[in-house]
PDB file of N, CA and C in Angstrom:
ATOM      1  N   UNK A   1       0.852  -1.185   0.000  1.00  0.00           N
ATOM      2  CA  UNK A   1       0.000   0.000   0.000  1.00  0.00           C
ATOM      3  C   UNK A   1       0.897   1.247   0.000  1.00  0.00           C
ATOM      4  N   UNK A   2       0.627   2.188  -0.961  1.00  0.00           N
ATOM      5  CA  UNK A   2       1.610   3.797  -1.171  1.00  0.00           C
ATOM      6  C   UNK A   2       1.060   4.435   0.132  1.00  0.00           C
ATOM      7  N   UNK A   3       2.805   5.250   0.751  1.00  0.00           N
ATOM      8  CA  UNK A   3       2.193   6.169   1.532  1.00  0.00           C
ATOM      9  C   UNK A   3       1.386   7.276   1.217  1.00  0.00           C
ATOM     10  N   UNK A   4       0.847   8.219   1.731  1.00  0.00           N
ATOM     11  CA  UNK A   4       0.499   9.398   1.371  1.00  0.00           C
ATOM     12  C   UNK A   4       1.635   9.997   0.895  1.00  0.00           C
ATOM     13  N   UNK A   5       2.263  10.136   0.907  1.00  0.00           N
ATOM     14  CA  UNK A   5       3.256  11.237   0.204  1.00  0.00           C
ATOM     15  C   UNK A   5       3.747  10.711  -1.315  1.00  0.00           C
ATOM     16  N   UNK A   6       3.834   9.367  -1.210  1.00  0.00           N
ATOM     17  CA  UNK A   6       3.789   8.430  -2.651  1.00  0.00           C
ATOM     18  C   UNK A   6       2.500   9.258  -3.696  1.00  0.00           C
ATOM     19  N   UNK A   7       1.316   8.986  -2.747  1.00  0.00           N
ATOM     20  CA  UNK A   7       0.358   9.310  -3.325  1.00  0.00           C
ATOM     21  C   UNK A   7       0.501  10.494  -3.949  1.00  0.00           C
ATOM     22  N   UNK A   8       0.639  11.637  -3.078  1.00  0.00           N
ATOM     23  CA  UNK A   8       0.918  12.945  -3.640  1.00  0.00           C
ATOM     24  C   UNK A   8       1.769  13.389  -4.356  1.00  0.00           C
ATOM     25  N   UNK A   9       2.781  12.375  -4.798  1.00  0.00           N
ATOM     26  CA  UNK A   9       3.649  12.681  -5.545  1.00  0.00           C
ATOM     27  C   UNK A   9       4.860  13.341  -5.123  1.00  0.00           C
ATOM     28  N   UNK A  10       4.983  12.943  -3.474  1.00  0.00           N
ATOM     29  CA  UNK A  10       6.224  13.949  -3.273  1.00  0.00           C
ATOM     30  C   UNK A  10       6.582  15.559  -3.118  1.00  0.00           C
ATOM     31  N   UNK A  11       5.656  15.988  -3.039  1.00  0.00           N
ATOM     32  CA  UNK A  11       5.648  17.575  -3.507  1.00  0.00           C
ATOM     33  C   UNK A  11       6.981  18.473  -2.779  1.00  0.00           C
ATOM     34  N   UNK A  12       7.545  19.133  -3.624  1.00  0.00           N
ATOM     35  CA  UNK A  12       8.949  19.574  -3.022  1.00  0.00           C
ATOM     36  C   UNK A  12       8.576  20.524  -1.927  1.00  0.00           C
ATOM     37  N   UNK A  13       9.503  20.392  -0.698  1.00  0.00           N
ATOM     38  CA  UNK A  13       9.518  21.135   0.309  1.00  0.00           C
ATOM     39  C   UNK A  13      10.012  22.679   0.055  1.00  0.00           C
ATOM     40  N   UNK A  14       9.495  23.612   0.783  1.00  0.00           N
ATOM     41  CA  UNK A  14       9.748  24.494   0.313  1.00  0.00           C
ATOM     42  C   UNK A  14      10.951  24.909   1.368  1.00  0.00           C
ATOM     43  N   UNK A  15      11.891  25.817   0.632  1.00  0.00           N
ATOM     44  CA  UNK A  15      12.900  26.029   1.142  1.00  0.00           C
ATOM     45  C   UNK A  15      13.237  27.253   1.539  1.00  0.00           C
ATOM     46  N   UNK A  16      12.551  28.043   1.515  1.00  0.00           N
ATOM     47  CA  UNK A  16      12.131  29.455   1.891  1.00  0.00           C
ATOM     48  C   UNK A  16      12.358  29.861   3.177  1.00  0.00           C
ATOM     49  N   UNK A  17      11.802  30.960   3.931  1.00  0.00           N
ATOM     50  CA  UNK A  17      11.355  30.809   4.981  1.00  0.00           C
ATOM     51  C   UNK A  17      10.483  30.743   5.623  1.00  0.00           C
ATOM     52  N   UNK A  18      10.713  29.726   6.428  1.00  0.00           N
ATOM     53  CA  UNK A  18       8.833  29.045   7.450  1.00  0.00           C
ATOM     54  C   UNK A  18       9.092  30.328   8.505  1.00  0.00           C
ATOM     55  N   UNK A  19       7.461  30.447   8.613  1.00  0.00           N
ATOM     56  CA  UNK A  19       7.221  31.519   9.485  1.00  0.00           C
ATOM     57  C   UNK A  19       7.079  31.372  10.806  1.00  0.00           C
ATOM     58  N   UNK A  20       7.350  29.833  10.998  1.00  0.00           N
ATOM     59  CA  UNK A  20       7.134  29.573  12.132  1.00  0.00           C
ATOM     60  C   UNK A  20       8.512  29.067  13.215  1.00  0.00           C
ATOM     61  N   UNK A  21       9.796  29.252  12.124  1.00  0.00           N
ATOM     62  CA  UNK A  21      10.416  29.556  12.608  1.00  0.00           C
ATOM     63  C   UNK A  21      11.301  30.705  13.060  1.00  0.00           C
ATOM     64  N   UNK A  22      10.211  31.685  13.097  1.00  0.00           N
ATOM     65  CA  UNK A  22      10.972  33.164  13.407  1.00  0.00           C
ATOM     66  C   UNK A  22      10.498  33.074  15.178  1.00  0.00           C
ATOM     67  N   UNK A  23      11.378  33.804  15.781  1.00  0.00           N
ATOM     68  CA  UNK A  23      10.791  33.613  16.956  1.00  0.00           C
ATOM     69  C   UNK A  23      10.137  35.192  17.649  1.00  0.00           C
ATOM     70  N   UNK A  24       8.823  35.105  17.281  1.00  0.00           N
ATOM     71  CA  UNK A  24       7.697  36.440  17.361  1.00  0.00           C
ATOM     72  C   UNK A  24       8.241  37.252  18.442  1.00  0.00           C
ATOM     73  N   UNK A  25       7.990  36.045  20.069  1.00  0.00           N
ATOM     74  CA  UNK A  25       8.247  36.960  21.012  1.00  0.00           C
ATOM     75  C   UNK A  25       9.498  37.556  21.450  1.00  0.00           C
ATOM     76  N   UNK A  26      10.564  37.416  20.886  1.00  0.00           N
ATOM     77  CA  UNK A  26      11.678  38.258  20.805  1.00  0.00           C
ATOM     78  C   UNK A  26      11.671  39.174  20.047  1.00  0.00           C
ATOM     79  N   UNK A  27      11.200  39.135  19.171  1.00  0.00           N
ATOM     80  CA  UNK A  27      11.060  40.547  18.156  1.00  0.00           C
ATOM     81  C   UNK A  27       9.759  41.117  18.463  1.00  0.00           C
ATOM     82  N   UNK A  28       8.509  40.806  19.028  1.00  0.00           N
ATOM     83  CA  UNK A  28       7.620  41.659  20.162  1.00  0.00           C
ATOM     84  C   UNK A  28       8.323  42.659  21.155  1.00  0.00           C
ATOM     85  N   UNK A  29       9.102  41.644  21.708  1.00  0.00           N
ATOM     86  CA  UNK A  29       9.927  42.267  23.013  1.00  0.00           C
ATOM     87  C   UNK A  29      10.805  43.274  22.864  1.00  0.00           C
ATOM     88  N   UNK A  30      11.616  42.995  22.053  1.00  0.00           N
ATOM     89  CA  UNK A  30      12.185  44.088  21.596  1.00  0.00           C
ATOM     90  C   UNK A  30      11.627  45.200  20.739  1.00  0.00           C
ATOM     91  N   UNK A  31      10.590  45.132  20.291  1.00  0.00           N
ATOM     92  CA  UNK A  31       9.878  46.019  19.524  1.00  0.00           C
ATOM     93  C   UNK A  31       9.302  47.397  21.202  1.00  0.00           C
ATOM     94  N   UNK A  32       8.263  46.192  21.895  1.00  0.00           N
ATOM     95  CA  UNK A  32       7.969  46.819  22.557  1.00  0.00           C
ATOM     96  C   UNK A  32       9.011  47.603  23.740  1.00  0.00           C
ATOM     97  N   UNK A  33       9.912  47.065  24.129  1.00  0.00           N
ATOM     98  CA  UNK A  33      11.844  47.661  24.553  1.00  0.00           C
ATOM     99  C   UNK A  33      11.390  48.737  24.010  1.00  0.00           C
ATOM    100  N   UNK A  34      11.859  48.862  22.687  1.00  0.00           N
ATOM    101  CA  UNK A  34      12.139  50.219  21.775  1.00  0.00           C
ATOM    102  C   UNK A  34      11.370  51.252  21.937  1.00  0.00           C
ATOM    103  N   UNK A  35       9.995  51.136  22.014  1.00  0.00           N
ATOM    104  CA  UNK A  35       8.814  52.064  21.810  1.00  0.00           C
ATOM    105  C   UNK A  35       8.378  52.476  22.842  1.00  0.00           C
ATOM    106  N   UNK A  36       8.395  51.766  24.257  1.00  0.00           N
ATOM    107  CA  UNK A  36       7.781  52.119  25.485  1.00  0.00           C
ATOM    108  C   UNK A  36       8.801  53.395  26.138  1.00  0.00           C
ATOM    109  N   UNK A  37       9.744  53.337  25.865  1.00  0.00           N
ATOM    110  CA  UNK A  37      10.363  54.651  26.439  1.00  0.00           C
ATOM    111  C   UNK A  37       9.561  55.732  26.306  1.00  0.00           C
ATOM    112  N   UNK A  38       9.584  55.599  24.832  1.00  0.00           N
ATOM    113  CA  UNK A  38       8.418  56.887  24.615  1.00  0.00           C
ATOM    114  C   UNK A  38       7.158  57.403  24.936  1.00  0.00           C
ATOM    115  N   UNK A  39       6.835  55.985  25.633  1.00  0.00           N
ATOM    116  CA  UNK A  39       5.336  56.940  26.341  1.00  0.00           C
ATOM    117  C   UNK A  39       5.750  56.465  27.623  1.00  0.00           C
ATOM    118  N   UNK A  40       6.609  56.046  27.953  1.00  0.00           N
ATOM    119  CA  UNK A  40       6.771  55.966  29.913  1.00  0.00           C
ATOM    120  C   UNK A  40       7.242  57.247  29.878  1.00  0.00           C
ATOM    121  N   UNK A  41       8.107  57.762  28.934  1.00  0.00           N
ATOM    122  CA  UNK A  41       8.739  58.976  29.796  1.00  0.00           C
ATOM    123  C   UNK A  41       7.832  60.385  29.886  1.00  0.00           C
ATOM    124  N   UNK A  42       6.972  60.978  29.244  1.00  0.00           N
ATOM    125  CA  UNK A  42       6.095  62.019  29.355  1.00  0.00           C
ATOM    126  C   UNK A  42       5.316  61.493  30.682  1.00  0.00           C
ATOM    127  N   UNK A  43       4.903  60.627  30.825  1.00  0.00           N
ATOM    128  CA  UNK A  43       4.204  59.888  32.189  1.00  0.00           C
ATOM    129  C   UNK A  43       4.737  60.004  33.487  1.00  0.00           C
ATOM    130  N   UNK A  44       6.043  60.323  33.680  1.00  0.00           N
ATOM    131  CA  UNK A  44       7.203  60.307  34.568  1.00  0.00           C
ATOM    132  C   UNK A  44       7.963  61.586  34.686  1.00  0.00           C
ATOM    133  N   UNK A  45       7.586  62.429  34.382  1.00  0.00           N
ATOM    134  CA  UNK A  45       7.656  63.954  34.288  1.00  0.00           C
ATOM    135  C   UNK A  45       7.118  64.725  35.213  1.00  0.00           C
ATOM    136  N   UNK A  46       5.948  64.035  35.853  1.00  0.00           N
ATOM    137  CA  UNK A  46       5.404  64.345  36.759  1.00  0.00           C
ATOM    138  C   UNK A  46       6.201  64.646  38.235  1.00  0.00           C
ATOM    139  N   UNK A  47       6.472  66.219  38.955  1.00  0.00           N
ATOM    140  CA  UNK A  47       6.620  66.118  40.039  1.00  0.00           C
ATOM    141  C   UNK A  47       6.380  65.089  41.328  1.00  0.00           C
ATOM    142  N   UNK A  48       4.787  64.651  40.592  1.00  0.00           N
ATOM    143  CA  UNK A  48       4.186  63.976  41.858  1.00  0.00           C
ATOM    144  C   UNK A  48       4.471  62.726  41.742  1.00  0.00           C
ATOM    145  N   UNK A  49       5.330  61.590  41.032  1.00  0.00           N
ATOM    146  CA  UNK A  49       5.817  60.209  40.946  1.00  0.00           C
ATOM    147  C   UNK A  49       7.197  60.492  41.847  1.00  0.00           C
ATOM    148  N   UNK A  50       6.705  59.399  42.810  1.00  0.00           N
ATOM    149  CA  UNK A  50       8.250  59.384  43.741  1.00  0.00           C
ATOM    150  C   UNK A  50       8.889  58.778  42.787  1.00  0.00           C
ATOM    151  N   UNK A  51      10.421  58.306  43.150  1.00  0.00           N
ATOM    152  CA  UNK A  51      11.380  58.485  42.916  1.00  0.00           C
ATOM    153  C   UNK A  51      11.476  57.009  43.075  1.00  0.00           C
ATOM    154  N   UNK A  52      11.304  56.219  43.397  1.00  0.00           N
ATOM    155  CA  UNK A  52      11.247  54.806  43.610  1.00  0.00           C
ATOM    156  C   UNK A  52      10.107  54.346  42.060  1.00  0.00           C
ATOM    157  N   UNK A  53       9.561  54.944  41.971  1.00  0.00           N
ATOM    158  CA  UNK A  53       8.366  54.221  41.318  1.00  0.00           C
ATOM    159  C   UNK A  53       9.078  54.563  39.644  1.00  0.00           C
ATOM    160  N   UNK A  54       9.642  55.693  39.374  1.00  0.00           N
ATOM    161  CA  UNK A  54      10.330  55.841  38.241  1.00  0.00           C
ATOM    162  C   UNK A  54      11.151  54.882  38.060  1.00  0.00           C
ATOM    163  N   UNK A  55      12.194  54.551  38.832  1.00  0.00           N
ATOM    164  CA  UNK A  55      13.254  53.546  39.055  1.00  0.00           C
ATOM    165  C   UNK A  55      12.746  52.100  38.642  1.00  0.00           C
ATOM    166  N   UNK A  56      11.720  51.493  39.198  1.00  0.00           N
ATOM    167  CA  UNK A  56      10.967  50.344  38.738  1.00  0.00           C
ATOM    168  C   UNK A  56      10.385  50.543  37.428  1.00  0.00           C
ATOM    169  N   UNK A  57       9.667  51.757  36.695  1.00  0.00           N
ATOM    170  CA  UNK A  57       9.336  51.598  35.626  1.00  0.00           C
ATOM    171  C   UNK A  57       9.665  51.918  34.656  1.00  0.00           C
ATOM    172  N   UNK A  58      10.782  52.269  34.805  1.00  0.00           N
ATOM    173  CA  UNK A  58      12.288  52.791  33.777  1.00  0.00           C
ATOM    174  C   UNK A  58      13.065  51.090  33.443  1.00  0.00           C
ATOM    175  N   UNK A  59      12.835  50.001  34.404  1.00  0.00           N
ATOM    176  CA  UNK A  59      13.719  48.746  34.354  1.00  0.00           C
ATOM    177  C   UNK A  59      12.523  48.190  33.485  1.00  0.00           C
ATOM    178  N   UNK A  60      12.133  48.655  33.118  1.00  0.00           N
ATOM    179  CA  UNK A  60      10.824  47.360  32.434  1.00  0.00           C
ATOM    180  C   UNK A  60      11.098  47.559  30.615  1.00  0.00           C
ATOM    181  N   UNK A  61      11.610  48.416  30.023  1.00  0.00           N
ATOM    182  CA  UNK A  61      12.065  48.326  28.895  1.00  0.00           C
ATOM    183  C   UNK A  61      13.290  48.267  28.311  1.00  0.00           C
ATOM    184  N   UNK A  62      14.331  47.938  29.733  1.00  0.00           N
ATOM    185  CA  UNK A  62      15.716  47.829  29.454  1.00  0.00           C
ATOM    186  C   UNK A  62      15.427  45.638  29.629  1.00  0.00           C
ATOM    187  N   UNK A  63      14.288  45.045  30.346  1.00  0.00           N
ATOM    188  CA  UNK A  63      14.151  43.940  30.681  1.00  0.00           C
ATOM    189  C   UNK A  63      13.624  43.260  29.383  1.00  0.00           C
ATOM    190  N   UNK A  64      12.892  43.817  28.637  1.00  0.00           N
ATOM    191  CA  UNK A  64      12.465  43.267  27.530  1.00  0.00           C
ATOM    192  C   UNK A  64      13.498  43.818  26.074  1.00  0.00           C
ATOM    193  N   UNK A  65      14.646  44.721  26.738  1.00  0.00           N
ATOM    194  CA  UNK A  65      14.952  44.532  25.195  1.00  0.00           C
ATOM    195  C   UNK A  65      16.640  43.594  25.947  1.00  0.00           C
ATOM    196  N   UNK A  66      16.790  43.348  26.881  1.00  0.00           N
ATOM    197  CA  UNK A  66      17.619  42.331  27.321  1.00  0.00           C
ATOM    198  C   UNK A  66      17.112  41.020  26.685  1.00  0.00           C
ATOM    199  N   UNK A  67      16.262  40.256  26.686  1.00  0.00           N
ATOM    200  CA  UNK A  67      15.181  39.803  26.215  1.00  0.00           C
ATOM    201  C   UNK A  67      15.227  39.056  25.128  1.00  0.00           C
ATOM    202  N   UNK A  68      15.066  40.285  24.283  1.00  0.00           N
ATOM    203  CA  UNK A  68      15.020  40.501  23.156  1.00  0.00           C
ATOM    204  C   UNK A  68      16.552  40.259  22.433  1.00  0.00           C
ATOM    205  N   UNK A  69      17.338  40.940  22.857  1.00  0.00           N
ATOM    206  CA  UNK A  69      18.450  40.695  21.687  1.00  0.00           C
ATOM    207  C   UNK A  69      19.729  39.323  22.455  1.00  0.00           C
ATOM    208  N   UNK A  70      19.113  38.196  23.511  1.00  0.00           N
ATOM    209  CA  UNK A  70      19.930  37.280  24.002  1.00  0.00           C
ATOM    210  C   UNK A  70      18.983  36.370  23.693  1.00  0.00           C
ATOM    211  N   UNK A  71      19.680  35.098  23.519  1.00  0.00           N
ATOM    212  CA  UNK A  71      19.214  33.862  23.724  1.00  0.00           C
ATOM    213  C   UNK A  71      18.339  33.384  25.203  1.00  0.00           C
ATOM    214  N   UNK A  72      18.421  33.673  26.163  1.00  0.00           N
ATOM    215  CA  UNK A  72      17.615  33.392  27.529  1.00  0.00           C
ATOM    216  C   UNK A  72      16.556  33.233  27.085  1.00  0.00           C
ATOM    217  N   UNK A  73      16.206  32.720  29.018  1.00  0.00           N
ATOM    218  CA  UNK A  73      14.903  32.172  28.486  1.00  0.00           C
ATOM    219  C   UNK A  73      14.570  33.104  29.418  1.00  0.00           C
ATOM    220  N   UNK A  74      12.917  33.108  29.401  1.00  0.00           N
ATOM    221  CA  UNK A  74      12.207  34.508  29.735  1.00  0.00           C
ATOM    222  C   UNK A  74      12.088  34.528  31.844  1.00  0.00           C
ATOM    223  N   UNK A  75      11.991  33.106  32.399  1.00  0.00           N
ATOM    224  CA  UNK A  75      12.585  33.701  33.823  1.00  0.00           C
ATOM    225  C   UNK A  75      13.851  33.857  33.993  1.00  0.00           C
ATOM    226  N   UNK A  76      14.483  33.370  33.260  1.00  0.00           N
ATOM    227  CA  UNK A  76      16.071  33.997  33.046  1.00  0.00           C
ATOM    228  C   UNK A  76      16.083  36.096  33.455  1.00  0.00           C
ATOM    229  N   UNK A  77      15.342  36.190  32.616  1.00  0.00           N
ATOM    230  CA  UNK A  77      15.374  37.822  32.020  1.00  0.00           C
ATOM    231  C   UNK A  77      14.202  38.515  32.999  1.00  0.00           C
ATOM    232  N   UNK A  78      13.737  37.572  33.596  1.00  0.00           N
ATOM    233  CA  UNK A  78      13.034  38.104  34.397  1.00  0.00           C
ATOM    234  C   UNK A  78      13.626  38.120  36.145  1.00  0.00           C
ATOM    235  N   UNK A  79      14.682  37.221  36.106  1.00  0.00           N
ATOM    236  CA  UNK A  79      15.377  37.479  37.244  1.00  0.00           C
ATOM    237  C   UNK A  79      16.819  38.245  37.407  1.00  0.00           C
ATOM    238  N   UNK A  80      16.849  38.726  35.852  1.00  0.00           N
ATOM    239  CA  UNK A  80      17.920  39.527  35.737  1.00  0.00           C
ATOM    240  C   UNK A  80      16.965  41.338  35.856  1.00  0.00           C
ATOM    241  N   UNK A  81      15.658  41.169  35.528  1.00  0.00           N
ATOM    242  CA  UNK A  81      15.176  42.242  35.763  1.00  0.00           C
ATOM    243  C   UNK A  81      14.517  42.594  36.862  1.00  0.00           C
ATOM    244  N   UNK A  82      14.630  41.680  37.911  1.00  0.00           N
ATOM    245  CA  UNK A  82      14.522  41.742  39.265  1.00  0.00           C
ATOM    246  C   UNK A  82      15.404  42.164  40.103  1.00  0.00           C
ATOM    247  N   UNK A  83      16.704  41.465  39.883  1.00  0.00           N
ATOM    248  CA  UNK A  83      17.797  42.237  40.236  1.00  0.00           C
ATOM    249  C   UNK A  83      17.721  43.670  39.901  1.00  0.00           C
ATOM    250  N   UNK A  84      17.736  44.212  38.977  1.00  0.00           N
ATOM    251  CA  UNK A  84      17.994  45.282  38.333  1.00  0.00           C
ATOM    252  C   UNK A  84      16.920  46.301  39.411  1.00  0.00           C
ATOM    253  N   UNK A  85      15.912  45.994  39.423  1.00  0.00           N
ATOM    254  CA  UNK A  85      14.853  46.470  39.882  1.00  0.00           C
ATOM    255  C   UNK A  85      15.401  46.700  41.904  1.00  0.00           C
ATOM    256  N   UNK A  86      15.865  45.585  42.430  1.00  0.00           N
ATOM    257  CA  UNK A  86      16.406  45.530  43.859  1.00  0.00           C
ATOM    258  C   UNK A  86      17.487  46.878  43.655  1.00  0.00           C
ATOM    259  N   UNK A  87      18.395  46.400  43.066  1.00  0.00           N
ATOM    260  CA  UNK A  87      19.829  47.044  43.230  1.00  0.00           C
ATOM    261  C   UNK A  87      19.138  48.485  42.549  1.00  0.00           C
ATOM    262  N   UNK A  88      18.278  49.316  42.005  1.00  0.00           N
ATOM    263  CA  UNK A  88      17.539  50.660  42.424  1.00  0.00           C
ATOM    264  C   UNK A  88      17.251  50.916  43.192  1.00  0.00           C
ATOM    265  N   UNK A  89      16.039  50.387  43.717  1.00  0.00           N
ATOM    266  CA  UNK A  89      15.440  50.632  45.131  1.00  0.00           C
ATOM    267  C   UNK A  89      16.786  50.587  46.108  1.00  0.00           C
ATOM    268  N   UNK A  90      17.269  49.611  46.246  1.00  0.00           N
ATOM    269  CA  UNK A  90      18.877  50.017  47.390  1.00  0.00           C
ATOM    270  C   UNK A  90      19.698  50.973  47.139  1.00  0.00           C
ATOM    271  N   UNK A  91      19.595  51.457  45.903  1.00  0.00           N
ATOM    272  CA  UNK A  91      20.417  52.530  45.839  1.00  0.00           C
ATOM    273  C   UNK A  91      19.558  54.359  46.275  1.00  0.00           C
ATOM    274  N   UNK A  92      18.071  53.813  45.750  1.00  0.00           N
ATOM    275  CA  UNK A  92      17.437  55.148  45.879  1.00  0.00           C
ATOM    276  C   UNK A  92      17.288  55.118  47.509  1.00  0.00           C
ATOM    277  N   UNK A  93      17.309  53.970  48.294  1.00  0.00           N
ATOM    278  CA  UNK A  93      17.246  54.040  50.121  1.00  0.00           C
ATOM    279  C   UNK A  93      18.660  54.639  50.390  1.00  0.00           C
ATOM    280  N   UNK A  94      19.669  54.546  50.204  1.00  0.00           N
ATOM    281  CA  UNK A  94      20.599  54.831  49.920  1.00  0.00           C
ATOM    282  C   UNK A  94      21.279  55.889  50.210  1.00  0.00           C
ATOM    283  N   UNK A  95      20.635  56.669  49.092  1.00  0.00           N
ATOM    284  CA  UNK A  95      20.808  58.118  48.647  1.00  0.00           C
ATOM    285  C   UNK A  95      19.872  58.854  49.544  1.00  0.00           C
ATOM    286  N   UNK A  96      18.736  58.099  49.801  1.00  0.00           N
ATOM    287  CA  UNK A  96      17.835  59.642  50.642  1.00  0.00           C
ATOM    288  C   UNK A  96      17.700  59.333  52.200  1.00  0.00           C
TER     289      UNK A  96
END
């Protein structure tokens, strides 16, 4: 009995590129990295945002474009952006 692919005649593989091997959420991540500066920072202009809270939401687009341009895996990058996030806050207790 022919396999299916007998049947079909073999049809040539395509050699192109499969779309399914691009990997989306790194190039999400880094997309979104790139672009969020730009609306966190008019947001953060504000007198009235302490100084702690900038610090945490300033690490959130340096975490995704870390992310983004390494091989890791995403609690990897998420405990490198935890750190990142500690060692602020200790520095802004720190300082004041």
């Amino acid at each position: 009995m022919p396999s299916k692919r007998e049947l079909i005649d073999n049809p040539p593989r395509n050699n192109g590129l499969s779309w399914s091997e691009i990997q989306w959420g790194r190039i999400s991540a880094f997309l979104i990295g790139i672009s969020s500066p730009f609306l966190i920072f008019p947001l953060l202009n504000s007198q009235w945002v302490p100084s702690w809270m900038i610090a945490v939401t300033l690490t959130i687009p340096m975490i995704l474009l870390y992310y983004g341009f390494t091989q890791i895996s995403r609690r990897e990058a998420l405990k490198a952006g935890m750190g990142m996030i500690v060692a602020s806050l200790v520095e802004i207790h720190m300082l004041s």
